[in-house]
C-alpha atoms as a PDB file:
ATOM      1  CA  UNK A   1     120.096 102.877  89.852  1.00  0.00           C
ATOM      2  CA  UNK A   2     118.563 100.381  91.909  1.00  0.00           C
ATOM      3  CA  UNK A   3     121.338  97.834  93.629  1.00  0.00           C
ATOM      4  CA  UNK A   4     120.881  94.038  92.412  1.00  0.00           C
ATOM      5  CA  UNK A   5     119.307  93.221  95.491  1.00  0.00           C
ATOM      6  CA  UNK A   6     116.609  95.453  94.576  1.00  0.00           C
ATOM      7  CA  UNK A   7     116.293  94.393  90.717  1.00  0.00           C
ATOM      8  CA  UNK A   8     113.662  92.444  89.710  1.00  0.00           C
ATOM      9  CA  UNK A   9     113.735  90.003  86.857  1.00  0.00           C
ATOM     10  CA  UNK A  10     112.995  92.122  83.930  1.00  0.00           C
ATOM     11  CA  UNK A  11     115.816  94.549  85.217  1.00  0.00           C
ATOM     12  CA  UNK A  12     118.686  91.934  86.429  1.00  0.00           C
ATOM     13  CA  UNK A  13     117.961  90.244  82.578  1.00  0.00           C
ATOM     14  CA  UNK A  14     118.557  93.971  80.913  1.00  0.00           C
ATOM     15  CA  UNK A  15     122.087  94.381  83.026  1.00  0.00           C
ATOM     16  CA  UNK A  16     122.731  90.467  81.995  1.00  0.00           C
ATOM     17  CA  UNK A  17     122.404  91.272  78.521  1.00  0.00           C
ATOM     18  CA  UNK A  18     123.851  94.641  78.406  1.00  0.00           C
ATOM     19  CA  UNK A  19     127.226  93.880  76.940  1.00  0.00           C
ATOM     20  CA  UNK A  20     125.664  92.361  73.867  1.00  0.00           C
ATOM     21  CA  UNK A  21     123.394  95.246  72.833  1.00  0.00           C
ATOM     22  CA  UNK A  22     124.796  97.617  70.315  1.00  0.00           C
ATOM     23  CA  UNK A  23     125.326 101.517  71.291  1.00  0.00           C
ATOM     24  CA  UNK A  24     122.480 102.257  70.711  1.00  0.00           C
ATOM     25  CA  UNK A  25     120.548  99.359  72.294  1.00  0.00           C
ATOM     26  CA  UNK A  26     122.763 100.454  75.555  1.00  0.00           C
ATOM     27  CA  UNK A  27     121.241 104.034  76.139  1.00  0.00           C
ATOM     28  CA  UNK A  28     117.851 102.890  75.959  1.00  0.00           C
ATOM     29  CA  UNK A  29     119.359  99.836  78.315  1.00  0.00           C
ATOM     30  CA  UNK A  30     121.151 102.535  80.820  1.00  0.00           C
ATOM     31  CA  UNK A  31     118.648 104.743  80.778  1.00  0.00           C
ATOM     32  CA  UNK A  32     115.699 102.367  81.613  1.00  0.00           C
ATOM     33  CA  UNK A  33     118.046 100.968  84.410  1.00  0.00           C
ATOM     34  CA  UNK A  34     118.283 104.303  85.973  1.00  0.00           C
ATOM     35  CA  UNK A  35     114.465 105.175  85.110  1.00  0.00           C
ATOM     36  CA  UNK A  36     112.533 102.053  85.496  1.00  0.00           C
ATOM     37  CA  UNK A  37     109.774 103.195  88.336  1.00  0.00           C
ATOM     38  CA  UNK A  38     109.387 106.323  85.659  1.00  0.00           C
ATOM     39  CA  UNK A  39     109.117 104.130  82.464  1.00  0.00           C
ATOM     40  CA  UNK A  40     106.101 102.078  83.148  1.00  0.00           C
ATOM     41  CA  UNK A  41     104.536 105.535  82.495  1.00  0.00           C
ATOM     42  CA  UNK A  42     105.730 106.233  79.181  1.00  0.00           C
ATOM     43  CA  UNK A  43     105.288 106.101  75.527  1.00  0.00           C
ATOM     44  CA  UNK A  44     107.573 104.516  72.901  1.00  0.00           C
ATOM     45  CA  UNK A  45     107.762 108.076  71.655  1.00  0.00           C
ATOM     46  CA  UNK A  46     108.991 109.137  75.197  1.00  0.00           C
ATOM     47  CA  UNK A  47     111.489 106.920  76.106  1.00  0.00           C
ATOM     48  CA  UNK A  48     112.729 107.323  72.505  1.00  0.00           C
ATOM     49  CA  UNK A  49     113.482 111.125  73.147  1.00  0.00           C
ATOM     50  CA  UNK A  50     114.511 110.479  77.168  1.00  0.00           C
ATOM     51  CA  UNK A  51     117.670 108.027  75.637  1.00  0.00           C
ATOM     52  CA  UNK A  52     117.912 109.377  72.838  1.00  0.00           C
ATOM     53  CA  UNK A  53     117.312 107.234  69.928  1.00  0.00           C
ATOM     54  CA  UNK A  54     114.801 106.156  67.318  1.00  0.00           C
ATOM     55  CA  UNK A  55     111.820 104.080  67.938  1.00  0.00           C
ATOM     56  CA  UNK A  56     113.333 101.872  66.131  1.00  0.00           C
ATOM     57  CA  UNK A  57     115.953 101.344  68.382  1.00  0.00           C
ATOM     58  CA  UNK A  58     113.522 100.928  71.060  1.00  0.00           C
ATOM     59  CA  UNK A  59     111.861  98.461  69.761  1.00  0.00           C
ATOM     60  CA  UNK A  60     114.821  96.226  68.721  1.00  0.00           C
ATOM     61  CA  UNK A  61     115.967  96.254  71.890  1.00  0.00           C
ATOM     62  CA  UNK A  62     112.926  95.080  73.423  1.00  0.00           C
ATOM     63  CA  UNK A  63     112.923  92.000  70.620  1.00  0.00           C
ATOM     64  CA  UNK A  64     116.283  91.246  71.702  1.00  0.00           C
ATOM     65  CA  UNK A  65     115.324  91.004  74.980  1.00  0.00           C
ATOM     66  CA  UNK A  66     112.319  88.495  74.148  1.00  0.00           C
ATOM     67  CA  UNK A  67     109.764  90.544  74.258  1.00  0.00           C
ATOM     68  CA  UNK A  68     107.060  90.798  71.512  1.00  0.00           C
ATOM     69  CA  UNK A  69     107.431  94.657  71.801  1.00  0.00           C
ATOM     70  CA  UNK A  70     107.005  97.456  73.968  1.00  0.00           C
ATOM     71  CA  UNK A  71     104.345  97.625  75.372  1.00  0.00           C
ATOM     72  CA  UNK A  72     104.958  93.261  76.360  1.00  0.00           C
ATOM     73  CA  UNK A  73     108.164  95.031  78.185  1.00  0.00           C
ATOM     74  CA  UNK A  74     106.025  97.361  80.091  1.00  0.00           C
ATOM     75  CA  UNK A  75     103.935  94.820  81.363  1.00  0.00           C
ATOM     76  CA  UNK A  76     106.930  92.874  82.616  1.00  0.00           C
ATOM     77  CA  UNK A  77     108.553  95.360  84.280  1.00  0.00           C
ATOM     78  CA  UNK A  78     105.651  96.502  86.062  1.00  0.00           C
ATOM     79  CA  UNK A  79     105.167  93.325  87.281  1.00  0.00           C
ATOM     80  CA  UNK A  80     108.584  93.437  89.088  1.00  0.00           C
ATOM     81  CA  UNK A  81     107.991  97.107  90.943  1.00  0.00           C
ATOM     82  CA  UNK A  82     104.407  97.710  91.407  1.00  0.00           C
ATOM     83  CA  UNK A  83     103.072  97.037  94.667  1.00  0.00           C
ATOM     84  CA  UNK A  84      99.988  94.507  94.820  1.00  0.00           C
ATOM     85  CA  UNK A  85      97.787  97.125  96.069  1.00  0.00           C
ATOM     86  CA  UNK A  86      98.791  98.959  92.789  1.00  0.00           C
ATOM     87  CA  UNK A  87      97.064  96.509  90.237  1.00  0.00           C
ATOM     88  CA  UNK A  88      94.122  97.967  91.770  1.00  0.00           C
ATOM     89  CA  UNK A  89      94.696 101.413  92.765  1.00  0.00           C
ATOM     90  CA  UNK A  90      97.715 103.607  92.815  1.00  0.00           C
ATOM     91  CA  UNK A  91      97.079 105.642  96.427  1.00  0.00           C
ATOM     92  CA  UNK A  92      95.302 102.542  98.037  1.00  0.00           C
ATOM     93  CA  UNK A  93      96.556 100.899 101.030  1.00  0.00           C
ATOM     94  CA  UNK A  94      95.887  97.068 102.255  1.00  0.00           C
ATOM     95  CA  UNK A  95      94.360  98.601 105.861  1.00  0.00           C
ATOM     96  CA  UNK A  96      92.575 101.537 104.375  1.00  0.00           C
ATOM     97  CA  UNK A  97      88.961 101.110 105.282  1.00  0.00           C
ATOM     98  CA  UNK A  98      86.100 101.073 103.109  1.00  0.00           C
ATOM     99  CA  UNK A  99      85.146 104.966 103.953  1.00  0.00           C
ATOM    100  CA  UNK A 100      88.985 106.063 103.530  1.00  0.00           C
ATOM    101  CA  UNK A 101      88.845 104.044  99.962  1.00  0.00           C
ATOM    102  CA  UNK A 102      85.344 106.094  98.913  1.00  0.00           C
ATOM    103  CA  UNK A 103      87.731 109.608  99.976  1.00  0.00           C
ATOM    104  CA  UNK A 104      90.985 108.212  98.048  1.00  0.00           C
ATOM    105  CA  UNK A 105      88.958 107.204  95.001  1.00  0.00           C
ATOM    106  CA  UNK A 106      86.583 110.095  94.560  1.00  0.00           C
ATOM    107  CA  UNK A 107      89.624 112.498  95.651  1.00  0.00           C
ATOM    108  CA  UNK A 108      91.747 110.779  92.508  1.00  0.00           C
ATOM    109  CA  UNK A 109      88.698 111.424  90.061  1.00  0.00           C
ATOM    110  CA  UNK A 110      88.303 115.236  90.961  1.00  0.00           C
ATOM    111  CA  UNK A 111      91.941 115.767  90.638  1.00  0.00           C
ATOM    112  CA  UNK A 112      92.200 113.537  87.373  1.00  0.00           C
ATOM    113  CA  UNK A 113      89.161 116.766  86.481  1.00  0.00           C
ATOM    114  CA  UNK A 114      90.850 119.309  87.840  1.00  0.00           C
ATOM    115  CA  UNK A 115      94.426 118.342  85.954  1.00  0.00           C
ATOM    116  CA  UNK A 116      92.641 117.659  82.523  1.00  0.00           C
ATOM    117  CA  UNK A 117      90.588 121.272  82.473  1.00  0.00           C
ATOM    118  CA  UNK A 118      94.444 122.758  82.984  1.00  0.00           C
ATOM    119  CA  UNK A 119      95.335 121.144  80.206  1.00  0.00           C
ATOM    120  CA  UNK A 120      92.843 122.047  77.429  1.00  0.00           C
ATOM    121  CA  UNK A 121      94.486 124.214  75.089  1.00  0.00           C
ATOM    122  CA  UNK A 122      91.693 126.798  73.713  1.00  0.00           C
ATOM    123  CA  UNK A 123      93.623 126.526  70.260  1.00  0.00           C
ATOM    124  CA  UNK A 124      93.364 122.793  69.534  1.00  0.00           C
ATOM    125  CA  UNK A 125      89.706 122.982  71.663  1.00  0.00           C
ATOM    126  CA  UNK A 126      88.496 125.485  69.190  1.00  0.00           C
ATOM    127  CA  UNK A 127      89.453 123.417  66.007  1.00  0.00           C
ATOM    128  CA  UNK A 128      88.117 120.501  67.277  1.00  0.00           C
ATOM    129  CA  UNK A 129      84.985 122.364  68.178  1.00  0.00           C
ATOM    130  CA  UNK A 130      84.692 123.515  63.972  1.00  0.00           C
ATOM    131  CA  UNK A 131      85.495 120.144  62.181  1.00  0.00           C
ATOM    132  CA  UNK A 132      83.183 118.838  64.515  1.00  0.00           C
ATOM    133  CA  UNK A 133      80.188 121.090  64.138  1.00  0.00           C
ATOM    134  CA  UNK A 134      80.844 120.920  59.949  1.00  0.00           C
ATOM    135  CA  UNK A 135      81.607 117.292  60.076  1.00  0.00           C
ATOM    136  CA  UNK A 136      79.043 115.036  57.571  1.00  0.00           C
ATOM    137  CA  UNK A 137      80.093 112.569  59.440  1.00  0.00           C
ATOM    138  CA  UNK A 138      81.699 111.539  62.789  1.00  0.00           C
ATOM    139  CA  UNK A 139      83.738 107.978  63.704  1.00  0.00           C
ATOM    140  CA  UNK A 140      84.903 107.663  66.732  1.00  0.00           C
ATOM    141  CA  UNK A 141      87.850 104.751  67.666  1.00  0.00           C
ATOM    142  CA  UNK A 142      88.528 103.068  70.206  1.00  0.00           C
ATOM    143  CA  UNK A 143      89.297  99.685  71.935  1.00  0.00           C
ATOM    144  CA  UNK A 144      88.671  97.982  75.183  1.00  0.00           C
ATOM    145  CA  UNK A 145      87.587 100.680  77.852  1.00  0.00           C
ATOM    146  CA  UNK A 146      88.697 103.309  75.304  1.00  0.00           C
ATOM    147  CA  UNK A 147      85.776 101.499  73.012  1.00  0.00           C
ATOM    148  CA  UNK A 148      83.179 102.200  75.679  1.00  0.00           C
ATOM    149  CA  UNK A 149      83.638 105.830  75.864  1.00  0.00           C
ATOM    150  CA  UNK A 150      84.068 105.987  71.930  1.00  0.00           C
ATOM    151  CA  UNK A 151      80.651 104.654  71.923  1.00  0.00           C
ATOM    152  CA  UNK A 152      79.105 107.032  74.307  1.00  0.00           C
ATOM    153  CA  UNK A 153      80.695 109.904  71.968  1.00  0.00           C
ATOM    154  CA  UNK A 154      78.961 108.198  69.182  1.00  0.00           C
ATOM    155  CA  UNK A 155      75.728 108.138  71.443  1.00  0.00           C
ATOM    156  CA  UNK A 156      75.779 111.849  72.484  1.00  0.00           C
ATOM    157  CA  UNK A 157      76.408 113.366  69.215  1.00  0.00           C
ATOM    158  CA  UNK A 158      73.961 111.345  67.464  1.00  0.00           C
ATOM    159  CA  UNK A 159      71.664 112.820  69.948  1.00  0.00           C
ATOM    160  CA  UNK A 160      72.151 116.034  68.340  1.00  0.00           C
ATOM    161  CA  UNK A 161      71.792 115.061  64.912  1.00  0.00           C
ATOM    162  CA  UNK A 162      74.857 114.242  63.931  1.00  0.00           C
ATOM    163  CA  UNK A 163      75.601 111.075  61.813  1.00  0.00           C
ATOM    164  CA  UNK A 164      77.768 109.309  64.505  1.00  0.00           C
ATOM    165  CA  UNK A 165      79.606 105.912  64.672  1.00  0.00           C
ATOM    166  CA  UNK A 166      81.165 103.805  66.755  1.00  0.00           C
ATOM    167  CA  UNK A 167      82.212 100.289  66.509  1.00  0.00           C
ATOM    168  CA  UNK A 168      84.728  98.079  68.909  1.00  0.00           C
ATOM    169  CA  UNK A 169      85.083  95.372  66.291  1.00  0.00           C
ATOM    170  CA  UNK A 170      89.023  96.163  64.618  1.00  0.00           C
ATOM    171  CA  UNK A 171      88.093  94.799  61.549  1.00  0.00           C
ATOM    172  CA  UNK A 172      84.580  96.789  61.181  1.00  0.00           C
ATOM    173  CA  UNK A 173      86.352  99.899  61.891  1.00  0.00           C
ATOM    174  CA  UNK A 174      88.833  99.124  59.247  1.00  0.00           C
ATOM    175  CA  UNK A 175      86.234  99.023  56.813  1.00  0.00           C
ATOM    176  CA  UNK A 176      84.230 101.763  58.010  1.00  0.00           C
ATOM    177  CA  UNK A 177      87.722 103.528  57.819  1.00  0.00           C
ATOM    178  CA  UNK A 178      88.427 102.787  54.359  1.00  0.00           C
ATOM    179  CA  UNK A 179      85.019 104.226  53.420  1.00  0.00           C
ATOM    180  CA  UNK A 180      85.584 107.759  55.228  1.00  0.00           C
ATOM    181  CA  UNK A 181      85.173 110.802  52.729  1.00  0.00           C
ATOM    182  CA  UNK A 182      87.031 114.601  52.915  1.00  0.00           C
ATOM    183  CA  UNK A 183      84.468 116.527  55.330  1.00  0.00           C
ATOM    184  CA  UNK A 184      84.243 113.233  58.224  1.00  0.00           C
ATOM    185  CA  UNK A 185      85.885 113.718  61.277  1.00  0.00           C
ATOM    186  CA  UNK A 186      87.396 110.147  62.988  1.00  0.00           C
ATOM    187  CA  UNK A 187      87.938 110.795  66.398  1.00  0.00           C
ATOM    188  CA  UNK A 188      90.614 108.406  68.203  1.00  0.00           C
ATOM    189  CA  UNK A 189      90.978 107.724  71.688  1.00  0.00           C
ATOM    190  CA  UNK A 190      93.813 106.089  73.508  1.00  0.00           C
ATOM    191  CA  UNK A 191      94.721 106.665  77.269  1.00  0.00           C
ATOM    192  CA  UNK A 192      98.330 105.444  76.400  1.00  0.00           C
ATOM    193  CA  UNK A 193      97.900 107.116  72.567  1.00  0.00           C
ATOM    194  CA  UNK A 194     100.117 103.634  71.733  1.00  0.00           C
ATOM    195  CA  UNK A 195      97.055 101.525  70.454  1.00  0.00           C
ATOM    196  CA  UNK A 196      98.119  99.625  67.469  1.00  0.00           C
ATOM    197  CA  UNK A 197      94.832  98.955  66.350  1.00  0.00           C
ATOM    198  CA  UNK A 198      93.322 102.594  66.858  1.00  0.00           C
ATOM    199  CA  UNK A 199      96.730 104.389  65.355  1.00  0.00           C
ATOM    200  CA  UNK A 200      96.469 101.802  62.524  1.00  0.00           C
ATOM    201  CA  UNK A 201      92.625 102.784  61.710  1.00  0.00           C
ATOM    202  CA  UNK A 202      92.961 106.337  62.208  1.00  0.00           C
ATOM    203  CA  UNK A 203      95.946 105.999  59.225  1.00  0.00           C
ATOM    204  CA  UNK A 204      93.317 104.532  57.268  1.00  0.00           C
ATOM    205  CA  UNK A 205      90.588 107.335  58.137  1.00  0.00           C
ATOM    206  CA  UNK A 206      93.251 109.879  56.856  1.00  0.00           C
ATOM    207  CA  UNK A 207      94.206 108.577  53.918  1.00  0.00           C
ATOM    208  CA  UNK A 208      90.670 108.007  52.861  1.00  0.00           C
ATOM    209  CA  UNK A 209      90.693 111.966  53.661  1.00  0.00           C
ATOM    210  CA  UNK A 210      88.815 112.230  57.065  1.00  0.00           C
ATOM    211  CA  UNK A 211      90.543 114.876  59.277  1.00  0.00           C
ATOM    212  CA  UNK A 212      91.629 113.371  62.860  1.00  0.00           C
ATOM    213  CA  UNK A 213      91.232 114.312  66.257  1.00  0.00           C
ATOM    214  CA  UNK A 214      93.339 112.541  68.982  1.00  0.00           C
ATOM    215  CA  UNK A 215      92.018 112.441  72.612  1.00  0.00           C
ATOM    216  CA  UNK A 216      95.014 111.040  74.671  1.00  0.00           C
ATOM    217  CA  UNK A 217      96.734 111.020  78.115  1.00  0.00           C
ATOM    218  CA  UNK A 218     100.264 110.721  76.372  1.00  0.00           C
ATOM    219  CA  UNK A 219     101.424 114.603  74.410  1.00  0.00           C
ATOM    220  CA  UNK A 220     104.347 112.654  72.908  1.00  0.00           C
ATOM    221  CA  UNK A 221     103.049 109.542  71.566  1.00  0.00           C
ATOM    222  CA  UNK A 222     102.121 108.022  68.422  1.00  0.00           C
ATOM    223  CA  UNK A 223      98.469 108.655  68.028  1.00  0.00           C
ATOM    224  CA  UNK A 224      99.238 112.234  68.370  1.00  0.00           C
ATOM    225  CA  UNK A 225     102.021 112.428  65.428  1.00  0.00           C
ATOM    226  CA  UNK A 226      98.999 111.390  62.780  1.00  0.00           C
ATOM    227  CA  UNK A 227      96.262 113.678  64.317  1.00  0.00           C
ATOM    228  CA  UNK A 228      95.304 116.998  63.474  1.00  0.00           C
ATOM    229  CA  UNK A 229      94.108 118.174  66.511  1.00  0.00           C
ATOM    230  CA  UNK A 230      95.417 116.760  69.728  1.00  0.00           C
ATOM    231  CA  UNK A 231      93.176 117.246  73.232  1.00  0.00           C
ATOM    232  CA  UNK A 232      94.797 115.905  75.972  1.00  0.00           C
ATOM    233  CA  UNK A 233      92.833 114.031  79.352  1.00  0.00           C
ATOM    234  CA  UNK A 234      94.879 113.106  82.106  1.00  0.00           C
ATOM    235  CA  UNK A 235      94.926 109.597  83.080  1.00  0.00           C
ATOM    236  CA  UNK A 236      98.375 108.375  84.187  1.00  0.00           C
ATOM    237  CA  UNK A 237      97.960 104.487  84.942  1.00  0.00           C
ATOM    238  CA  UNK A 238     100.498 102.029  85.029  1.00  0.00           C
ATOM    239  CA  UNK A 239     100.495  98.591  82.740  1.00  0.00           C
ATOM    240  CA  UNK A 240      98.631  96.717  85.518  1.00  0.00           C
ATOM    241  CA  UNK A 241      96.047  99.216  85.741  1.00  0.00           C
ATOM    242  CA  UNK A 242      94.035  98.805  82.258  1.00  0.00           C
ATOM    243  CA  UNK A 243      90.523 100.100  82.022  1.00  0.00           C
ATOM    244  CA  UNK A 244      91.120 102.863  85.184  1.00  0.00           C
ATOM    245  CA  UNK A 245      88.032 104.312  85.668  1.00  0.00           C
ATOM    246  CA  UNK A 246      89.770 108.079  86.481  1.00  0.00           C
ATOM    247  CA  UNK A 247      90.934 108.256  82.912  1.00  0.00           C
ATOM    248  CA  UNK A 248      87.638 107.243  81.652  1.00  0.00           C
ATOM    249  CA  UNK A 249      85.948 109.514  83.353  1.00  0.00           C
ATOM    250  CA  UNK A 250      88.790 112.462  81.954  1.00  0.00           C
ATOM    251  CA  UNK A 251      88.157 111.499  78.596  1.00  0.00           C
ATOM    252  CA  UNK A 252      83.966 111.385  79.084  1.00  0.00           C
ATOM    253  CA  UNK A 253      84.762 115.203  80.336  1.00  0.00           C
ATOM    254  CA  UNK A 254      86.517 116.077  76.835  1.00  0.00           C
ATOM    255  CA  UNK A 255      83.666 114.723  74.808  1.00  0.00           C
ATOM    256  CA  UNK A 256      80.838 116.197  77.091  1.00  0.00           C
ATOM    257  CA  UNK A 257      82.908 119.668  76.449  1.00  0.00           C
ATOM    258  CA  UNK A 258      82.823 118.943  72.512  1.00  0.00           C
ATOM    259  CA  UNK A 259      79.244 117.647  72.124  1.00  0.00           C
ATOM    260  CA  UNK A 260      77.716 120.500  74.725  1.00  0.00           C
ATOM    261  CA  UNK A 261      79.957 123.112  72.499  1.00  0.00           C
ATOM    262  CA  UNK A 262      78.921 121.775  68.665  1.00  0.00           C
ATOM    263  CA  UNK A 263      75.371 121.581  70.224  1.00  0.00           C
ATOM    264  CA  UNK A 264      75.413 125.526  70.687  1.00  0.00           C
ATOM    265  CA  UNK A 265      77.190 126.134  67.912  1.00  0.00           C
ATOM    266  CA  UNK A 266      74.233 124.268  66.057  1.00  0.00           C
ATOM    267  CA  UNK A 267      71.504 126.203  67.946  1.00  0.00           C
ATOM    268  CA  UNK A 268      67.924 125.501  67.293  1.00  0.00           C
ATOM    269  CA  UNK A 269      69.086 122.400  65.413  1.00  0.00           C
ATOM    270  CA  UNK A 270      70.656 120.393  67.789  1.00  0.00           C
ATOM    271  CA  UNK A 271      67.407 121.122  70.269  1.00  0.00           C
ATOM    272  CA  UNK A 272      65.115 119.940  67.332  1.00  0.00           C
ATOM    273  CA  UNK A 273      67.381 116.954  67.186  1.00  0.00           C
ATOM    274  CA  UNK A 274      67.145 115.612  70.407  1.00  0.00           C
ATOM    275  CA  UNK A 275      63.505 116.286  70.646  1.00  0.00           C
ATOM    276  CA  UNK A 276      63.110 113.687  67.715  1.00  0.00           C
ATOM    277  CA  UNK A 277      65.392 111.499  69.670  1.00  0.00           C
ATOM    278  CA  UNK A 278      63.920 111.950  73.141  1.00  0.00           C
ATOM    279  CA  UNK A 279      60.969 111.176  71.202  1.00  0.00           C
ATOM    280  CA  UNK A 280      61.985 107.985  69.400  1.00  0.00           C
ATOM    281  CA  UNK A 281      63.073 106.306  72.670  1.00  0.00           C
ATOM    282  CA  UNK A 282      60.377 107.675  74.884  1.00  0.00           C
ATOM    283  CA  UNK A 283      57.684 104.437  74.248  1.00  0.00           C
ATOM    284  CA  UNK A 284      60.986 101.865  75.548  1.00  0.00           C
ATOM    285  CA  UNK A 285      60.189 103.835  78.850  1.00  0.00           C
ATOM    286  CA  UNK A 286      57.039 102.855  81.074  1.00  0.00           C
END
């Protein structure tokens, strides 16, 4: 546990409060005292299981401690122990010169690569692979960067003939949600897999009878307790790091692996398709 010299604000206002939390309320407290450089990493869901308590409890203490809710409580505590260089890049350095940044950086994204193809389980690949390639239609979720590689999923498999969508309006992919039929596929991705807005549009997508497939960075998070398949992309990044390019680029690798897979899978088809494509965007070229 860090000494009180070493606390920042977030941390000296936990041990402040501490004798006025309930039980409960004082695992997740001790636990996030001992943890904290760890936590900024985590889900809900994880730090949940790591103190062992509900959600719930999580989430109460984080009101009590004036915060709006978790992921508000992240934020602030990262603010106290990440370095300044960190808001930018995790392995950068203030002297590092502009050829050591290009090695840092493009070493980050290979291993970010190399770390996500360990982790694709052939099972959950497989089924993804199916709904996909039988799907009558295909929504894919997202918000802010998450948004812009849902859209580029969109983009690739419509290339191939499949009836894709993508939409970063909230409210427009509520609706398109709520109109989602047994035989779509809604595809949701979330780097933390704790987007409200996603998690709460995917619920819609399944009641309406779609079947789900969750593209995430976080194994043990919500997104991933509604899905039915789960593919996991690595892109560990810490509250002051939003829109990191490495985990973009892992989850850009999981849908390239999808769309190339469902385009073999279709054959002749998906070549016809993106003939008539090519074709219908050839004359916006000089």
């Amino acid at each position: 546990m860090p000494s009180i010299q070493e606390m920042g604000k977030t941390l000296l206002s936990i041990r402040s409060h501490f004798n006025g939390l309930t039980k409960t309320e004082q695992k997740v407290a001790q636990y996030i005292l001992e943890n904290a450089q760890d936590l900024i990493y985590d889900s809900v869901t994880e730090l949940a299981e790591k103190a062992d308590v509900g959600e719930t409890t999580v989430l109460r203490f984080c009101r009590k401690m004036k915060f709006q809710g978790f992921q508000d409580f992240k934020l602030s505590l990262a603010q106290d122990l990440v370095k300044p260089t960190d808001h930018i890049h995790e392995e950068i350095a203030e002297d590092d010169d502009p050829f050591t940044l290009s090695q840092k950086i493009i070493g980050t994204h290979l291993r970010t690569l190399e770390q996500t193809r360990e982790l694709v389980n052939e099972d959950q690949l497989n089924q993804a692979i199916d709904v996909l390639t039988e799907a009558s239609n295909i929504h894919f979720f997202g918000v802010g960067s998450s948004g812009l590689t849902a859209t580029q999923g969109a983009h690739s498999f419509a290339r191939i003939g499949k009836n894709s969508i993508a939409n970063t309006d909230t409210h427009f992919q509520a609706m398109q949600a709520s109109l989602m039929n047994k035989g779509d596929v809604a595809v949701g991705l979330s780097i933390s897999g704790s987007t409200k807005d996603t998690i709460d549009n995917l619920n819609i997508a399944k009641k309406a009878g779609a079947r789900i497939i969750a593209i995430t960075s976080n194994a043990r998070s919500p997104i991933t307790k509604l899905a039915d398949i789960v593919l996991i992309m690595v892109g560990r990044e810490n509250p002051l790091q939003g829109s990191s390019l490495a985990a973009k680029i892992s989850q850009l690798a999981i849908i390239d692996i999808l769309n190339v897979a469902v385009s073999l899978k279709m054959k002749s088809e998906a070549i016809k398709y993106r003939e008539i494509t090519a074709k219908a965007t050839s004359d916006k070229l000089y």
